[in-house]
PDB file of N, CA and C in Angstrom:
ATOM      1  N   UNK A   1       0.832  -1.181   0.000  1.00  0.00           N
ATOM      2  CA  UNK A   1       0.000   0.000   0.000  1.00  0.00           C
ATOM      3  C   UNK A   1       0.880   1.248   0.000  1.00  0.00           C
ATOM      4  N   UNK A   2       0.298   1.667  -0.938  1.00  0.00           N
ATOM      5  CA  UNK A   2       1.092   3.181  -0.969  1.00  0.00           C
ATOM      6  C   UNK A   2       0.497   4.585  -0.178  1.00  0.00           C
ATOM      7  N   UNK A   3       0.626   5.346   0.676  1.00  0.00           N
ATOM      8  CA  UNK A   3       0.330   5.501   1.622  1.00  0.00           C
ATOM      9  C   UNK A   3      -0.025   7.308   1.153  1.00  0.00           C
ATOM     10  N   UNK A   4       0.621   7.685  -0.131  1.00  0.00           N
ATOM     11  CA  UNK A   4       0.373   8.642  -1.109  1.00  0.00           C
ATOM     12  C   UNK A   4      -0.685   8.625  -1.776  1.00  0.00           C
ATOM     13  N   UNK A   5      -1.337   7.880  -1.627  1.00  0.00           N
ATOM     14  CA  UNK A   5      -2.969   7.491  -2.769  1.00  0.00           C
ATOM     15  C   UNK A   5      -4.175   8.000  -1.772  1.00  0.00           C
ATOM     16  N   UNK A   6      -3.339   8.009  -0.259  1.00  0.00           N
ATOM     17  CA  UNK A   6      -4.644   7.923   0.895  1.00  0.00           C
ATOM     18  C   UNK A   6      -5.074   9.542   1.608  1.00  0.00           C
ATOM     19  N   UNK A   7      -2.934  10.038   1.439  1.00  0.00           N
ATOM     20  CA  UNK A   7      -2.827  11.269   2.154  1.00  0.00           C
ATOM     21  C   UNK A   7      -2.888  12.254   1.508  1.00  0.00           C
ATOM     22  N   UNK A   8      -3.214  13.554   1.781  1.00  0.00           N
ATOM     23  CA  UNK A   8      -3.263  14.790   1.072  1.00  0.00           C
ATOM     24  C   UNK A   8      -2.445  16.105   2.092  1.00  0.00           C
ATOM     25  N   UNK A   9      -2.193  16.892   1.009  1.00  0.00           N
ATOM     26  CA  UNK A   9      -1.488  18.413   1.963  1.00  0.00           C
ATOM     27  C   UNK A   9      -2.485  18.962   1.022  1.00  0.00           C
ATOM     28  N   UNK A  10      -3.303  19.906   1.140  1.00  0.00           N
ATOM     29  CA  UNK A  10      -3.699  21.204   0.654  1.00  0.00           C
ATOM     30  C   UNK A  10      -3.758  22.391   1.329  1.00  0.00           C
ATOM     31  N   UNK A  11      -2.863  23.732   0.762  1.00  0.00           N
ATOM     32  CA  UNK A  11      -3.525  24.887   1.642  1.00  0.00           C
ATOM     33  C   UNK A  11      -4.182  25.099   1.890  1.00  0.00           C
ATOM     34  N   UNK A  12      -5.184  24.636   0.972  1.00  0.00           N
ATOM     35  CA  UNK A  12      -6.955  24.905   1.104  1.00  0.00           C
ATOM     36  C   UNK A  12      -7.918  24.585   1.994  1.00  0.00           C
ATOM     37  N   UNK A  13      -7.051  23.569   2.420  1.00  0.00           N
ATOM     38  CA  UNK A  13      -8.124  22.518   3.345  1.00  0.00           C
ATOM     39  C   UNK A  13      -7.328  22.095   4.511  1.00  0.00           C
ATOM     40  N   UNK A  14      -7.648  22.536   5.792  1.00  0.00           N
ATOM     41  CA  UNK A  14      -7.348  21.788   6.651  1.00  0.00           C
ATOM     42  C   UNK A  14      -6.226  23.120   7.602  1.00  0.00           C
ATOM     43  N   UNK A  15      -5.778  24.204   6.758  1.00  0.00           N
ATOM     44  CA  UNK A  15      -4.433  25.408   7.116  1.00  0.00           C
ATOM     45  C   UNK A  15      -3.321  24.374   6.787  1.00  0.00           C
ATOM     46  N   UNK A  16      -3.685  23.270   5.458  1.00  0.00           N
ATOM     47  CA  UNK A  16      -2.619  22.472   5.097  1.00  0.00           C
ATOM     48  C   UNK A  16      -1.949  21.404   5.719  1.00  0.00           C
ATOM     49  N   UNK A  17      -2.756  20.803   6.457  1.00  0.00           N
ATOM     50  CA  UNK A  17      -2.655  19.726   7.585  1.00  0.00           C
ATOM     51  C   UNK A  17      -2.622  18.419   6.678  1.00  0.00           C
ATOM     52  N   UNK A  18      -1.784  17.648   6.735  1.00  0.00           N
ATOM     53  CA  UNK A  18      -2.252  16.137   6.225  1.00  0.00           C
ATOM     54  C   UNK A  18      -3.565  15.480   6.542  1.00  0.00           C
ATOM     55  N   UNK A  19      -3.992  15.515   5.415  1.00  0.00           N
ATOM     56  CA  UNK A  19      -5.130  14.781   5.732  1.00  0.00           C
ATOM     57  C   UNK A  19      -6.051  13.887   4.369  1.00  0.00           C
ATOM     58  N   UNK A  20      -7.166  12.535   5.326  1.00  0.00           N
ATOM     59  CA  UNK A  20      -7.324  11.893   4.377  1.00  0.00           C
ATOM     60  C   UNK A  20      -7.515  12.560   2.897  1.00  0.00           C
ATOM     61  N   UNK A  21      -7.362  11.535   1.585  1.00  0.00           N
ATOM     62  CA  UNK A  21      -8.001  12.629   0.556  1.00  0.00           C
ATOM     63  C   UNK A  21      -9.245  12.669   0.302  1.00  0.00           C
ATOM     64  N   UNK A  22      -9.658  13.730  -0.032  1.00  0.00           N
ATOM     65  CA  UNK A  22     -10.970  13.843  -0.416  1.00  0.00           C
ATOM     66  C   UNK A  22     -12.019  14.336   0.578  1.00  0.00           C
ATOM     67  N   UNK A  23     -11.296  14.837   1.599  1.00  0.00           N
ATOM     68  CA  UNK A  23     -11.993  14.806   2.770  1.00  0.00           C
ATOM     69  C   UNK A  23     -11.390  15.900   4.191  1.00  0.00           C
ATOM     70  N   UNK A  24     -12.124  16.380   5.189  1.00  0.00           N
ATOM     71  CA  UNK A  24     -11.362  17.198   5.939  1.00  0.00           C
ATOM     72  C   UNK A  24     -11.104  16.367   7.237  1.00  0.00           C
ATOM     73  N   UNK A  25     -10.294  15.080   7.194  1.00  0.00           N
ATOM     74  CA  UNK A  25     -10.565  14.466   8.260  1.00  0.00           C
ATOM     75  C   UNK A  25      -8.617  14.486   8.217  1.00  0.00           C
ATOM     76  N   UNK A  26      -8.373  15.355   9.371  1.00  0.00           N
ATOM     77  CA  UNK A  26      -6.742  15.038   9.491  1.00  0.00           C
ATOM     78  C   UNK A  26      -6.308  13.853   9.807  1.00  0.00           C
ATOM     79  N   UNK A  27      -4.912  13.994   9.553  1.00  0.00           N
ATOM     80  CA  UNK A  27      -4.079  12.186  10.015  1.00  0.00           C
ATOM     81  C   UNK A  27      -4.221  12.334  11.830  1.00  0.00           C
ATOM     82  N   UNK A  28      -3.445  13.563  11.782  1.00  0.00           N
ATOM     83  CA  UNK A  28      -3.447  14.151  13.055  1.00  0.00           C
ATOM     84  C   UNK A  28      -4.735  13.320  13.890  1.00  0.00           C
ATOM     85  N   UNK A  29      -5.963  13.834  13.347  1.00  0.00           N
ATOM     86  CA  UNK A  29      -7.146  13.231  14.421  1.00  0.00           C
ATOM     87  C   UNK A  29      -7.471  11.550  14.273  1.00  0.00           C
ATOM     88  N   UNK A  30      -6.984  10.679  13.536  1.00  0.00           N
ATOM     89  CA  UNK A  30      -6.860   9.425  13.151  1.00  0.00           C
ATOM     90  C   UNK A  30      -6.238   8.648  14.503  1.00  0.00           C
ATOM     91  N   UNK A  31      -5.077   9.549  14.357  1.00  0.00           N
ATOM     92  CA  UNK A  31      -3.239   9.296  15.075  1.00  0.00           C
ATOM     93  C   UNK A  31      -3.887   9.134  16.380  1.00  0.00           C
ATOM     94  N   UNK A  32      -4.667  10.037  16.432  1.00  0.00           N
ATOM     95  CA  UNK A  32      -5.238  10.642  17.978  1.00  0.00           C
ATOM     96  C   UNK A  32      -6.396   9.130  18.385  1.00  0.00           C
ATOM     97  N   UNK A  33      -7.027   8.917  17.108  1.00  0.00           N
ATOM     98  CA  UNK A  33      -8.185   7.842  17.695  1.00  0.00           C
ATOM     99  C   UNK A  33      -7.396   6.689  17.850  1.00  0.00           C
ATOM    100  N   UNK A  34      -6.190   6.219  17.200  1.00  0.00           N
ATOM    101  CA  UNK A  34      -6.027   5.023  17.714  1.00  0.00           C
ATOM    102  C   UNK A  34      -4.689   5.315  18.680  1.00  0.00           C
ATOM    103  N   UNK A  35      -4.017   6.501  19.503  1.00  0.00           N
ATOM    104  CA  UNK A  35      -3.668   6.004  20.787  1.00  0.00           C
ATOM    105  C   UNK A  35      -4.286   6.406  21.726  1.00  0.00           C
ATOM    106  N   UNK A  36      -6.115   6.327  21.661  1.00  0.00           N
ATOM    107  CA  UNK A  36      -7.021   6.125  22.753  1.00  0.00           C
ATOM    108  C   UNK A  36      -7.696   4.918  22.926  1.00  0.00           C
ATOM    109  N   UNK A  37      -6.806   3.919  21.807  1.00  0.00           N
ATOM    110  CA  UNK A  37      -7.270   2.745  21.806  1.00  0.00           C
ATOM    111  C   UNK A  37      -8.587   2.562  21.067  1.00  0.00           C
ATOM    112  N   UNK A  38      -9.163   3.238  20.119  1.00  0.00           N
ATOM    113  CA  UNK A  38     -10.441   3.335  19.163  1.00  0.00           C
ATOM    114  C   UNK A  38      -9.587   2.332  18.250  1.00  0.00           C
ATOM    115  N   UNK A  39     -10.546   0.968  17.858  1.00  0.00           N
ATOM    116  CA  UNK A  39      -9.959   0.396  16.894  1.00  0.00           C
ATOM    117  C   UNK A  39     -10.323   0.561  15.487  1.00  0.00           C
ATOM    118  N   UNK A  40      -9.543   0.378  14.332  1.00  0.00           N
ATOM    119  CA  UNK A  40     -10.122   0.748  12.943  1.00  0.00           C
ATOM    120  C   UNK A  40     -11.660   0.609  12.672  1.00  0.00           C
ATOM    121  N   UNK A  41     -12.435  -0.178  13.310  1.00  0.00           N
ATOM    122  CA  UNK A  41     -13.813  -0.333  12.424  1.00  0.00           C
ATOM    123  C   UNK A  41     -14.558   0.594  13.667  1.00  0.00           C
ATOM    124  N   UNK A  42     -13.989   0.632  14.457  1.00  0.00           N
ATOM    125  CA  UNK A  42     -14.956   2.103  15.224  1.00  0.00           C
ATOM    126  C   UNK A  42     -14.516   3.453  14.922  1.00  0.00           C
ATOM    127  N   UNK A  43     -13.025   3.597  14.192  1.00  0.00           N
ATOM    128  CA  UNK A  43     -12.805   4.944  13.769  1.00  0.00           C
ATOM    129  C   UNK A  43     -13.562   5.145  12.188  1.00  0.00           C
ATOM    130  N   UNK A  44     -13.707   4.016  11.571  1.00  0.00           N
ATOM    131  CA  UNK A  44     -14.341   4.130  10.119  1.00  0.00           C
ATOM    132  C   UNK A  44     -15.472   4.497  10.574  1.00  0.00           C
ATOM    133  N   UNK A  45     -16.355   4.009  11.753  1.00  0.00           N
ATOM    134  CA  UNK A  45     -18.187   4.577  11.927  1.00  0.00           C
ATOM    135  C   UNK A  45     -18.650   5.759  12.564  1.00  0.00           C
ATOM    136  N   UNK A  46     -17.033   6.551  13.213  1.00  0.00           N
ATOM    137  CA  UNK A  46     -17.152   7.800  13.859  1.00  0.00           C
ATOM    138  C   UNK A  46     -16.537   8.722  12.382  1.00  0.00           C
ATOM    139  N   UNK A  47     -16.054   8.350  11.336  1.00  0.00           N
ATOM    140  CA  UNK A  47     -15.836   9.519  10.222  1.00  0.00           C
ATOM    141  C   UNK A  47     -16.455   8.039   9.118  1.00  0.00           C
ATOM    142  N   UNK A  48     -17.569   8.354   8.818  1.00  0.00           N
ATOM    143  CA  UNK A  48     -18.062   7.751   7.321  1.00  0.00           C
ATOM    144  C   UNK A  48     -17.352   7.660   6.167  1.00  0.00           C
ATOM    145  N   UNK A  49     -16.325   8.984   5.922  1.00  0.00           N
ATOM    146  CA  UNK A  49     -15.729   9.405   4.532  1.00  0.00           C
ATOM    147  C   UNK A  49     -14.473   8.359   4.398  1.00  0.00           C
ATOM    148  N   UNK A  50     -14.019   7.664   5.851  1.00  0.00           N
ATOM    149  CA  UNK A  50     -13.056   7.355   5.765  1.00  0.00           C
ATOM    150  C   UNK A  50     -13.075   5.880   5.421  1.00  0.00           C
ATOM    151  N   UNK A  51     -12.458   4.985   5.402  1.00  0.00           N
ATOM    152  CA  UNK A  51     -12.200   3.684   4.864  1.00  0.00           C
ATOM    153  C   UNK A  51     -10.988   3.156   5.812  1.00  0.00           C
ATOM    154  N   UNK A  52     -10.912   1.252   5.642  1.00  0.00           N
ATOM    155  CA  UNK A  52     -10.056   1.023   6.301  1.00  0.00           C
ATOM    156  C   UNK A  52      -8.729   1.184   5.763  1.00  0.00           C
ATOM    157  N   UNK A  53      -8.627   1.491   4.591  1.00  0.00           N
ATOM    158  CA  UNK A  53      -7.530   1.056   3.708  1.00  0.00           C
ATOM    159  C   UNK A  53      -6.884   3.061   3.865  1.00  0.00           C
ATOM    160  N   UNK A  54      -7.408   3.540   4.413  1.00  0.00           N
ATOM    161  CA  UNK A  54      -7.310   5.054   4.760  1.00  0.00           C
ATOM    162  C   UNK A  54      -6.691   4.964   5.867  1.00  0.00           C
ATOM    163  N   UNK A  55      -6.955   4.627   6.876  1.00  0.00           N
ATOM    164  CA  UNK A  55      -6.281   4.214   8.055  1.00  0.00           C
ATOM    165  C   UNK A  55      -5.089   3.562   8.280  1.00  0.00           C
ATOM    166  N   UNK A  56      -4.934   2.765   7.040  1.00  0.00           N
ATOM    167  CA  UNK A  56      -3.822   1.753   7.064  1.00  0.00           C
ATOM    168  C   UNK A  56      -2.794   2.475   6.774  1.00  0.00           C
ATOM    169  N   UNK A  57      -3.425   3.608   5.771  1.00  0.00           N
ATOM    170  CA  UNK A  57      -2.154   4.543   5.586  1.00  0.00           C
ATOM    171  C   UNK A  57      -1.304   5.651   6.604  1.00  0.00           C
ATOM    172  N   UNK A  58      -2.496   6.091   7.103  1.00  0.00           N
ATOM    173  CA  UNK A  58      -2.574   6.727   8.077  1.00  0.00           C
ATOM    174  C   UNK A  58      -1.229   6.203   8.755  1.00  0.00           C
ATOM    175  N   UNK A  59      -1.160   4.558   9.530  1.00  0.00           N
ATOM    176  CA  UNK A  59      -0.736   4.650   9.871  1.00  0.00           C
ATOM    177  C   UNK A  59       1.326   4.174   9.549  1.00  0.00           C
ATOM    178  N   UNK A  60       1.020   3.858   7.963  1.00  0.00           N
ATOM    179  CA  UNK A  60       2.402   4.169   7.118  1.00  0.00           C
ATOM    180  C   UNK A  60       2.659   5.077   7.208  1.00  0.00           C
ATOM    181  N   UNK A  61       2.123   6.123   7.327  1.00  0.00           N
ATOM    182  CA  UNK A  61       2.751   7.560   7.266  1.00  0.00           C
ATOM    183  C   UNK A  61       3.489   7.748   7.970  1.00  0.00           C
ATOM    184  N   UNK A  62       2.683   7.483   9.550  1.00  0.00           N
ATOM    185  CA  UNK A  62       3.118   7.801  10.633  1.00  0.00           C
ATOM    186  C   UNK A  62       4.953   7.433  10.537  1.00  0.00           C
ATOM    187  N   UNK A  63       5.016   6.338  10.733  1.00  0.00           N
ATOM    188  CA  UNK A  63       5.882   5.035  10.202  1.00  0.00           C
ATOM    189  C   UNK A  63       7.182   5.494   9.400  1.00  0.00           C
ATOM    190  N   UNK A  64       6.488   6.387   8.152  1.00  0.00           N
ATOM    191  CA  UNK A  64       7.625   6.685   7.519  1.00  0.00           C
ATOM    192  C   UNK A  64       8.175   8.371   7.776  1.00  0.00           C
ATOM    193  N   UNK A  65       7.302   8.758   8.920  1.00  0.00           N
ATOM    194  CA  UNK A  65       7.832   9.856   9.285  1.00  0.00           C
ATOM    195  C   UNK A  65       8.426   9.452  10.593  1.00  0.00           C
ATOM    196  N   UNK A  66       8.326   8.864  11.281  1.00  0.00           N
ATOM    197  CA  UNK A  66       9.480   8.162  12.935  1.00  0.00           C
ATOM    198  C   UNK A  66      10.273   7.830  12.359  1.00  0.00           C
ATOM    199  N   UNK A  67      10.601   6.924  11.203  1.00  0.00           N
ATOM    200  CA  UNK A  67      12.019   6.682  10.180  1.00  0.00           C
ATOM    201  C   UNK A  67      12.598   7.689   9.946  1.00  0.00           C
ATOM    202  N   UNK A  68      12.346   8.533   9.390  1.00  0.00           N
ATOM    203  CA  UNK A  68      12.633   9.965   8.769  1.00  0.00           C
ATOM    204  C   UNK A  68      13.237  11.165   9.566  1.00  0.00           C
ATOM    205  N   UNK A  69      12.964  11.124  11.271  1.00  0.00           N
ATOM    206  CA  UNK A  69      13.208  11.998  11.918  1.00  0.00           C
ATOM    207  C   UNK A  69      13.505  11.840  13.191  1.00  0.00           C
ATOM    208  N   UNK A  70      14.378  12.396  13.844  1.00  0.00           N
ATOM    209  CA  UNK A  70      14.255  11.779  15.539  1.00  0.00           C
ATOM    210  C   UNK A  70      13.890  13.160  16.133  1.00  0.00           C
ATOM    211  N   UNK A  71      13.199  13.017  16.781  1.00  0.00           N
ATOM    212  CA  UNK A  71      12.684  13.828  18.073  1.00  0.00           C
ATOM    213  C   UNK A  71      13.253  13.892  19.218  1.00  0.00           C
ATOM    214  N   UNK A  72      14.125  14.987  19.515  1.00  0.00           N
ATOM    215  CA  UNK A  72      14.743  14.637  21.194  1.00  0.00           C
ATOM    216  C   UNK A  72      14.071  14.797  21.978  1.00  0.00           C
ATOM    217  N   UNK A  73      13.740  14.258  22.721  1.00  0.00           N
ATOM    218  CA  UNK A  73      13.244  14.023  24.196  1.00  0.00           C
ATOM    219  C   UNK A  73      13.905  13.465  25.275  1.00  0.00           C
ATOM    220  N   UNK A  74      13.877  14.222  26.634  1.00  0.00           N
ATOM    221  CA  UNK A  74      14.563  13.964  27.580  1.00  0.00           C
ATOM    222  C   UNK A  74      13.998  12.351  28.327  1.00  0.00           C
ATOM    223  N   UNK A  75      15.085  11.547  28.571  1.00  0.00           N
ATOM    224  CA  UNK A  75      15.053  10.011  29.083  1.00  0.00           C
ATOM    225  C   UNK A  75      13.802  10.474  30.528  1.00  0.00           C
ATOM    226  N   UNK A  76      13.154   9.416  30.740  1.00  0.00           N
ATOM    227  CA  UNK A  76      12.464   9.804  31.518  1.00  0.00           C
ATOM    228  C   UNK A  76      13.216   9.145  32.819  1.00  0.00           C
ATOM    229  N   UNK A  77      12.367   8.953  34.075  1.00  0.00           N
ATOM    230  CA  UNK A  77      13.299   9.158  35.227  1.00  0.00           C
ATOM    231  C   UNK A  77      13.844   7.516  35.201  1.00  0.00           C
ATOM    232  N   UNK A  78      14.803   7.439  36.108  1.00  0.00           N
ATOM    233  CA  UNK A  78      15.747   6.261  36.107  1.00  0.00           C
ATOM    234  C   UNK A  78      15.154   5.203  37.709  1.00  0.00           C
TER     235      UNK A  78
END
């Protein structure tokens, strides 16, 4: 799965937020439903527009942006 077929940037839509295509539903708020533990077929019935195969990308993206970049953050306590 190519994870470019699913995601979109537009200025137009969203103040240019990634998000599904075709649609104003950010990755951002996806990202958000499944680390509250919402699983794919309850995030597909809380946004209609979306699909599972939308999600899947969703979460390639994610995936190929933690590859792509490190984030420093301080070790937490010992």
């Amino acid at each position: 799965m190519r994870w470019q077929d699913h995601i979109s940037v537009d200025p137009n839509v969203c103040h240019g937020k990634a998000c599904i295509s075709g649609t104003r539903v950010m990755v951002s708020v996806i990202l958000d439903n499944l680390a509250e533990k919402f699983d794919i077929d309850e995030i597909v019935r809380s946004y209609p527009s979306v699909k599972r195969a939308d999600v899947q990308a969703v979460i390639r993206y994610a995936a190929d942006l933690a590859s792509e970049r490190i984030i420093p953050f301080a070790p937490g306590p010992a």
